[in-house]
Protein backbone atom coordinates (compact mmCIF):
# COMPACT_ATOMS: atom_id res chain seq x y z
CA UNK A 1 28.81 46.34 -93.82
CA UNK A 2 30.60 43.66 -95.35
CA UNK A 3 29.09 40.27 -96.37
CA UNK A 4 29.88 37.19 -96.95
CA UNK A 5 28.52 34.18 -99.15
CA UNK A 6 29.84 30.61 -98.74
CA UNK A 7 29.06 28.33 -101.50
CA UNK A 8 28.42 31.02 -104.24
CA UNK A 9 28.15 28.56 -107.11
CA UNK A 10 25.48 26.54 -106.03
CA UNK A 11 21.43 27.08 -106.27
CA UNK A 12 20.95 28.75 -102.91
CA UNK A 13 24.23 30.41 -103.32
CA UNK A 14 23.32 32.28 -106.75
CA UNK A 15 19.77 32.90 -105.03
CA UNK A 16 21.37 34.37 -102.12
CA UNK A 17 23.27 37.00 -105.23
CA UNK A 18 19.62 37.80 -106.36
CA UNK A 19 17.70 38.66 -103.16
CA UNK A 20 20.61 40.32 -101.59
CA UNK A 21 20.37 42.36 -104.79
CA UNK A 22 16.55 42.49 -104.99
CA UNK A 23 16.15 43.97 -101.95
CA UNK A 24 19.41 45.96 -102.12
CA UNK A 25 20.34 44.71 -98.68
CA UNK A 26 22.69 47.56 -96.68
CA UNK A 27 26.77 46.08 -97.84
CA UNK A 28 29.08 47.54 -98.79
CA UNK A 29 31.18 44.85 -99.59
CA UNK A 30 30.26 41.30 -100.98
CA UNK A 31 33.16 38.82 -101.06
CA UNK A 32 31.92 35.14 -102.37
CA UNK A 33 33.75 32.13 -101.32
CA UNK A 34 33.91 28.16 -102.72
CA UNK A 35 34.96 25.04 -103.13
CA UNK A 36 38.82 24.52 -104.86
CA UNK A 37 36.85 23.76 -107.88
CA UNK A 38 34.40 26.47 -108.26
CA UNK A 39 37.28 29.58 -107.17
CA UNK A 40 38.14 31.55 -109.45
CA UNK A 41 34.45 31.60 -110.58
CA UNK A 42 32.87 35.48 -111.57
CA UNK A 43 29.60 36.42 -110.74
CA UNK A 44 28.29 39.72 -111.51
CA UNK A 45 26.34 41.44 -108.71
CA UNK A 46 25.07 44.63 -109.28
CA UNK A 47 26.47 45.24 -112.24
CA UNK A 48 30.26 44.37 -110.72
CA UNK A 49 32.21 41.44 -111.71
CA UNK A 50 32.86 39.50 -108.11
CA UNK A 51 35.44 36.50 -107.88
CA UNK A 52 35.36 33.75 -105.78
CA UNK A 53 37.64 33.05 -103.33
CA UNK A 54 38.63 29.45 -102.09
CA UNK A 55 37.51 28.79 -98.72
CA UNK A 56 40.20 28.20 -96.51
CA UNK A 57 41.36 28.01 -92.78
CA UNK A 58 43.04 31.29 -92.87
CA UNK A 59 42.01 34.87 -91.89
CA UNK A 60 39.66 35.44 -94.61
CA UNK A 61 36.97 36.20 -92.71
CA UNK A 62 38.33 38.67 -90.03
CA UNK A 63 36.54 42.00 -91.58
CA UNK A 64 33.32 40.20 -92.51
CA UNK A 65 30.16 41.10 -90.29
CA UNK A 66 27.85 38.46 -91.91
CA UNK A 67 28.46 35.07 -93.33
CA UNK A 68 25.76 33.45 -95.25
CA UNK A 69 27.18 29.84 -95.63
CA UNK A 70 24.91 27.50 -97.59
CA UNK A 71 27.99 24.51 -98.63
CA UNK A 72 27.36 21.30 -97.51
CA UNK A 73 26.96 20.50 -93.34
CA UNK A 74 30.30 18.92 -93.30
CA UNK A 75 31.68 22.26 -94.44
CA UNK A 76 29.47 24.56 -92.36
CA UNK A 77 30.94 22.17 -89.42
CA UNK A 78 34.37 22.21 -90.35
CA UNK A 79 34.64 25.87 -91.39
CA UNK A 80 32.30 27.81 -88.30
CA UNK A 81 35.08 28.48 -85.86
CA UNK A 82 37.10 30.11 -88.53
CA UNK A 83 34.21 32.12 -89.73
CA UNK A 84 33.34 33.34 -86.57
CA UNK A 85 36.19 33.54 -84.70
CA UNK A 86 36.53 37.47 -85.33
CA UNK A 87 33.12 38.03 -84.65
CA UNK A 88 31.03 37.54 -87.90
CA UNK A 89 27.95 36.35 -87.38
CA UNK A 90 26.95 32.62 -89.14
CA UNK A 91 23.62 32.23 -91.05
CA UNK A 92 23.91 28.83 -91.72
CA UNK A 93 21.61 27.11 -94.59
CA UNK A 94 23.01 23.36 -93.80
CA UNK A 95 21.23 21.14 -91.29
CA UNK A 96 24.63 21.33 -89.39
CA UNK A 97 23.47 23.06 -86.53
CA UNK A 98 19.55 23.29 -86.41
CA UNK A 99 19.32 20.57 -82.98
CA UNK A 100 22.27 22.04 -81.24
CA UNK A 101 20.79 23.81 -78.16
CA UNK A 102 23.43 26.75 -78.01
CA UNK A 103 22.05 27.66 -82.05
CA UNK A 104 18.86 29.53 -82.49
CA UNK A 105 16.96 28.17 -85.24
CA UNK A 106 14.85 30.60 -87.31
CA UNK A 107 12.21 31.70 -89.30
CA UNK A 108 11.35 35.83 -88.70
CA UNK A 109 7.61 35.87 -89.33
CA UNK A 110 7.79 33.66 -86.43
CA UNK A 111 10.44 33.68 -83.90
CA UNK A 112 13.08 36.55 -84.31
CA UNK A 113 13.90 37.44 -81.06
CA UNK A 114 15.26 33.70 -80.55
CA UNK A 115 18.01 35.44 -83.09
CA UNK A 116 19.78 37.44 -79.94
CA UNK A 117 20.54 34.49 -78.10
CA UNK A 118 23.79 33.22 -80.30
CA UNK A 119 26.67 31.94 -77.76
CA UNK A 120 28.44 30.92 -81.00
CA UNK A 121 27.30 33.87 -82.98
CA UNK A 122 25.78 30.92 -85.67
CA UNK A 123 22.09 31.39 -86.40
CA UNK A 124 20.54 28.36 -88.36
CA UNK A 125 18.28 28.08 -91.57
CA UNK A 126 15.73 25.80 -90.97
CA UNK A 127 14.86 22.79 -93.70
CA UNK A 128 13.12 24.31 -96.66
CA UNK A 129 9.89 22.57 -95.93
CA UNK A 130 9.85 23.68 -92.25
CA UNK A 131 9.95 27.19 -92.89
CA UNK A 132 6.68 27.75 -94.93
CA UNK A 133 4.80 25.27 -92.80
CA UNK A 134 4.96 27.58 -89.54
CA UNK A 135 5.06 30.54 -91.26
CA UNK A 136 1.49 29.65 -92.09
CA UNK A 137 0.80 27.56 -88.74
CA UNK A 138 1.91 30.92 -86.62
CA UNK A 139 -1.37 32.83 -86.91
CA UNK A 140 -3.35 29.70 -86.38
CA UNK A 141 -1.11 29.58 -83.15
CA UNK A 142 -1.78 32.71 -81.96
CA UNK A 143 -5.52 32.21 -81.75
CA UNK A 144 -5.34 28.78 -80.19
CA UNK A 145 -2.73 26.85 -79.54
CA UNK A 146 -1.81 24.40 -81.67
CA UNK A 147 -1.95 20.50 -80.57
CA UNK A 148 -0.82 18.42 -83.49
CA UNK A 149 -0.21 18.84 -86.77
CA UNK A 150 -0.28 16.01 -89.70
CA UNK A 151 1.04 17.42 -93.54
CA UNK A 152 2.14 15.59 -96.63
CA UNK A 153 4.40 17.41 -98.66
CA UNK A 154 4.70 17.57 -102.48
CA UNK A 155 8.56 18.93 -102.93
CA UNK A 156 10.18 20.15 -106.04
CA UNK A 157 13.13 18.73 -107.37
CA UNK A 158 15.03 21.96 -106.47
CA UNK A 159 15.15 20.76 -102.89
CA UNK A 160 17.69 18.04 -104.08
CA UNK A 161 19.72 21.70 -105.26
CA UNK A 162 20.71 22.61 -109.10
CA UNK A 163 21.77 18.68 -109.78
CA UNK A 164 18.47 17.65 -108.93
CA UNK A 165 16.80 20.90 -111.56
CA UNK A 166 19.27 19.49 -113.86
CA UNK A 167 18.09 15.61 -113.68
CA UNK A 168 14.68 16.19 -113.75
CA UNK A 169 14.83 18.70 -117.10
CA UNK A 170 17.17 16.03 -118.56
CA UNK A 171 14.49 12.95 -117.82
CA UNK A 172 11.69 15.22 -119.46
CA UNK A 173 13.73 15.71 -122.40
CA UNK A 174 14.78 11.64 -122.33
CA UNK A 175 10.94 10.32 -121.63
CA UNK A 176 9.71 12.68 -124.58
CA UNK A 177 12.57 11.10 -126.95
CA UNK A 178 12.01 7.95 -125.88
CA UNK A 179 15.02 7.60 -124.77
CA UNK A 180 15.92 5.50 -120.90
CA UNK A 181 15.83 8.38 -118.60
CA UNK A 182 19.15 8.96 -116.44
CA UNK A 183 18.93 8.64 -113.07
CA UNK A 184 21.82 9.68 -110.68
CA UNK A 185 20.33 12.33 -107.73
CA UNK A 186 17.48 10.71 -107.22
CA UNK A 187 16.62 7.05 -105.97
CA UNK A 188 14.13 6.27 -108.97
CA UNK A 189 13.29 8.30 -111.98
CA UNK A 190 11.42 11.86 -111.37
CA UNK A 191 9.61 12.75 -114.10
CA UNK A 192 6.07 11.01 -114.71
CA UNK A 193 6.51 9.62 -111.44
CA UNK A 194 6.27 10.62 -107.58
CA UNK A 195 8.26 9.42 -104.98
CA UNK A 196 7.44 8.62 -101.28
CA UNK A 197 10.86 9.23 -99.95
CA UNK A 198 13.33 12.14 -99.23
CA UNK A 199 16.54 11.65 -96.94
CA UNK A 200 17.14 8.41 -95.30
CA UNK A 201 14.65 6.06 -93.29
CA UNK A 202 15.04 6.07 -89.47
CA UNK A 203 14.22 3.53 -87.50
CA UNK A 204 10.57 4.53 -87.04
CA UNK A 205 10.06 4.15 -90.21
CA UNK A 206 9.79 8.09 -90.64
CA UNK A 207 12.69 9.61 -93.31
CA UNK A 208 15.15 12.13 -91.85
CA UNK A 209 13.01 15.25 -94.01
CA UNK A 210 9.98 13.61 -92.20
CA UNK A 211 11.20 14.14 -88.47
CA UNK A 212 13.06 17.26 -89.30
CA UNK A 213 9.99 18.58 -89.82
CA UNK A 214 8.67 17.23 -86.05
CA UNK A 215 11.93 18.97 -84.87
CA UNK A 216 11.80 21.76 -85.96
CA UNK A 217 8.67 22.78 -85.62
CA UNK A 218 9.22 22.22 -81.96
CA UNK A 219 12.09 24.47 -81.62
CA UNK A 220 11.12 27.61 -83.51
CA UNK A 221 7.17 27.76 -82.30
CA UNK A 222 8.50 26.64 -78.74
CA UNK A 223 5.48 24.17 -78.70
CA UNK A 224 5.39 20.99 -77.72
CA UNK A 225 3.13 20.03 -80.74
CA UNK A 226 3.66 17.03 -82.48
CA UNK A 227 4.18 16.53 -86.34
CA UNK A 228 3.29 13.61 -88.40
CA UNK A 229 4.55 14.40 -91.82
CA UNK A 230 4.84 12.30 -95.46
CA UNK A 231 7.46 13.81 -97.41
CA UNK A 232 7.24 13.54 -101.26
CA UNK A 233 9.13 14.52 -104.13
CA UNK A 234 7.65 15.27 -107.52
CA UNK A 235 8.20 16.36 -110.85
CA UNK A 236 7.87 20.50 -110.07
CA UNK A 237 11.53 22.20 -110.64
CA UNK A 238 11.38 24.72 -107.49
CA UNK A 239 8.33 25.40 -105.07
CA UNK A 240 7.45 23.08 -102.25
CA UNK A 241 3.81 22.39 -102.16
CA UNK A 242 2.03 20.92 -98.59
CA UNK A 243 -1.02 19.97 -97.38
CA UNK A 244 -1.58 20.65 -93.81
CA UNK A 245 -4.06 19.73 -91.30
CA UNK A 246 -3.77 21.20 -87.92
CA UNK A 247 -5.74 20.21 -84.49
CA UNK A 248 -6.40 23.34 -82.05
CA UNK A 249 -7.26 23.49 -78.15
CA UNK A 250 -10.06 25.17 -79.14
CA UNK A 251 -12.69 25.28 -82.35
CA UNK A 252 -11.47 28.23 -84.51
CA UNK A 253 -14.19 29.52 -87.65
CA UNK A 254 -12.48 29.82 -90.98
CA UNK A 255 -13.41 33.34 -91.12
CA UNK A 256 -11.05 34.52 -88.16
CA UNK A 257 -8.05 32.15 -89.30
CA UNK A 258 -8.18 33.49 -92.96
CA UNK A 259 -8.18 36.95 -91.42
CA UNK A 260 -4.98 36.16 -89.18
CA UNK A 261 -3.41 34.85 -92.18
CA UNK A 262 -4.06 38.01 -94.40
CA UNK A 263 -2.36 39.87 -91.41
CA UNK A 264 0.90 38.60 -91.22
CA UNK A 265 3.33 39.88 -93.43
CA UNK A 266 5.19 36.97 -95.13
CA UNK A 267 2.04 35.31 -95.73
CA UNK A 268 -0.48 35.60 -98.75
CA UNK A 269 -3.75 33.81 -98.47
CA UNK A 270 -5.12 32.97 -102.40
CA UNK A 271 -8.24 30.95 -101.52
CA UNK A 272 -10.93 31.52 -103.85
CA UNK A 273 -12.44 27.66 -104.44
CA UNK A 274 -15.36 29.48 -106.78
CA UNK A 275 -12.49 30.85 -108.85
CA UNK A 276 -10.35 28.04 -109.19
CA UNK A 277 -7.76 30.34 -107.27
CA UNK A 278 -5.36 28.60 -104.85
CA UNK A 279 -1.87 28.60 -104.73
CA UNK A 280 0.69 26.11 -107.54
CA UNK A 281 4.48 25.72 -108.13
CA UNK A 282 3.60 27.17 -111.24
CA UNK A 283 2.77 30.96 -109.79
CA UNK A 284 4.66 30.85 -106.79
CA UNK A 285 8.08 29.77 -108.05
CA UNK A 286 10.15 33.15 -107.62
CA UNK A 287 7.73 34.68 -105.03
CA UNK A 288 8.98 35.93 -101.71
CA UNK A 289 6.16 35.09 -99.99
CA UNK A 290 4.69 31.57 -98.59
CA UNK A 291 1.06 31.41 -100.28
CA UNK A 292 -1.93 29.63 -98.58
CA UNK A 293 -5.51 28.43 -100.12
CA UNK A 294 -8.29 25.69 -100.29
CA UNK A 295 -8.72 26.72 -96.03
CA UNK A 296 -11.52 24.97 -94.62
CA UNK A 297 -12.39 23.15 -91.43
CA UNK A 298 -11.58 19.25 -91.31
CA UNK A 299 -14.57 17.48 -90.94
CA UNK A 300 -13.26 14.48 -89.21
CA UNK A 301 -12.23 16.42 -86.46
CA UNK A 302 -14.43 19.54 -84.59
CA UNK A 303 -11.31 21.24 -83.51
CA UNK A 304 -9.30 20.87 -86.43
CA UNK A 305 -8.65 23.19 -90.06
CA UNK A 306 -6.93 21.85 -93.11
CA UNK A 307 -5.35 24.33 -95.92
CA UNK A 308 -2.58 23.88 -99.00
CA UNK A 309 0.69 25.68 -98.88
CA UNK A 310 3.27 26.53 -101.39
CA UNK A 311 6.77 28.32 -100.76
CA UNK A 312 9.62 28.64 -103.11
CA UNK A 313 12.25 26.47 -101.46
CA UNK A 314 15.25 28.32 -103.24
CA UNK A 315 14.16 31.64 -102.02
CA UNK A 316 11.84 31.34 -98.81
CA UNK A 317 13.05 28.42 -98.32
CA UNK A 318 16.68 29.18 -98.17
CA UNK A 319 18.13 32.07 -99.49
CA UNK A 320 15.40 34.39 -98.25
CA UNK A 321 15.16 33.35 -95.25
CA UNK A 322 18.42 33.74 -94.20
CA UNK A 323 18.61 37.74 -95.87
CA UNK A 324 15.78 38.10 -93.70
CA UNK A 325 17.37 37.05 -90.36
CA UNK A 326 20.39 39.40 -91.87
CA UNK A 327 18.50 42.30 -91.97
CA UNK A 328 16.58 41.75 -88.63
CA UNK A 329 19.79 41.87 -86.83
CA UNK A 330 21.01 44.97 -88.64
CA UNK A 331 17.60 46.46 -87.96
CA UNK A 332 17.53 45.59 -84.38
CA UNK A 333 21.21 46.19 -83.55
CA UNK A 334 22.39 43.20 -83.47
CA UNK A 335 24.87 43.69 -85.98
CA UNK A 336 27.08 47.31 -86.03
């Protein structure tokens, strides 16, 4: 088994290094690949020094089985047919290819099988904030279909990648010096502040993040559900925080949805209001798992539940997500 990943150097990339290693996933080779600037990089996996390669229109790719590729959707574009043309199989992190109708788009807790179906042998991540909203919506599904679904999100500053980490540390350290806070990744400053915008505004008004979320949703649950969402960054460093309210066909009791969310693997339900236990950034940063809490029925609607959910969008969100898909198509033949 010989792996690839494309855009070592960045934060998904050097996450992808740590859960590949984590859950010692089944290579035997790892070959890293980059940007002119970043070859020539080391990286130490497993207690080997790896170096990466510059990623170029050439043969490199002709032994590899799996690609993870998380550089950029301009690169994932430009580079696919090279890195698939001898048969290794794409796991793209980049929005590149999540609409295209000949890609599957992803999550395993939910839709794996759509994995088999890959005309261009590319498999897509979904957006960060997409994946641990229907990993958690997927039980709810499955005991009454799902009619619409309204969630504001609270997202980290990792989802802008390291640079965005970076600002945001360096604005803490500015605001407590009182010093003019830098701003560069982000449209205003991050830290003491929130802001109502992530991607660029459409013509409904909605941002890009916003309707990926509608998308998305669509195309992994294979539901014709519709999603209102309010995307929001904040001053977290990694963890994606959301709060969801979903309307079902039918009335479902707290009781039974908590109980299909303590089923499903992927999932962990931390909902103890008496306790003051419910899921933060500041717990769930690192975990593999999305985390749900504060479940209860809406009271403005009789067929609806709301709950709060909290991923890590570096790992879940991205890097995670994509070793899973990995290992479900080595585990279900899919990949020799």
């Amino acid at each position: 088994m010989k792996v690839a990943v494309v855009g070592a150097s960045g934060a998904v990339g050097q996450e992808f290094l740590k859960v590949l290693s984590e859950r010692n996933f089944p290579l035997d080779e790892l070959v890293l690949f980059g940007s002119e600037r970043s070859a020539g990089t080391e990286y130490k996996f497993k207690g080997k020094k790896l170096t990466v390669k510059e990623l170029k229109h050439n043969d490199d790719f002709k032994d590899i089985d799996i690609a993870l590729t998380s550089a950029g959707a301009s690169i994932s574009k430009e580079f696919a047919e090279t890195i698939t043309k001898y048969g290794a199989i794409m796991i793209d992190n980049s929005s590149a290819f999540r609409y295209d109708d000949d890609v599957p788009l992803v999550v395993p807790e939910v839709n794996p099988e759509d994995a088999r179906n890959r005309p261009r042998n590319i498999i897509a991540n979904p957006n960060c904030s997409t994946i641990q909203m229907v990993v958690a919506l997927k039980p709810i599904n499955d005991l009454s279909k799902i009619k619409r679904v309204h969630v504001a999100t609270y997202q980290a500053a990792s989802g802008a990648g390291a640079q965005g980490i970076a600002e945001l540390e360096s604005q803490v350290k500015e605001v407590a010096n009182g010093q003019e806070p830098t701003v560069k990744k982000f449209p205003y400053q991050l830290a003491m502040n929130i802001i109502p915008q992530i991607d660029v505004f459409l013509d409904n008004d909605y941002t890009k993040e916003e309707m990926k979320m509608n998308w998305e949703t669509k195309k992994i649950m294979h539901t014709d559900a519709e999603v209102s969402a309010t995307c929001i960054r904040i001053p977290v460093a990694r963890a994606h925080s959301e709060a969801i309210w979903v309307e079902t066909e039918k009335p479902l009791e707290v009781a039974e949805v908590r109980q299909a969310m303590e089923n499903l693997k992927g999932l962990t339900v931390l909902d103890n209001p008496a306790e003051k236990q419910y899921p933060m950034p500041l717990f769930v940063s690192g975990k593999d798992d999305v985390y749900v809490g504060r479940i209860r029925k809406d009271i403005a609607n009789p067929n609806g539940l709301t709950f709060w959910c909290v991923g890590d969008q570096i790992k879940k969100g991205a890097a995670l997500n994509a070793v899973q898909i990995a290992e479900w198509l080595i585990a279900n033949g899919e990949v020799k």
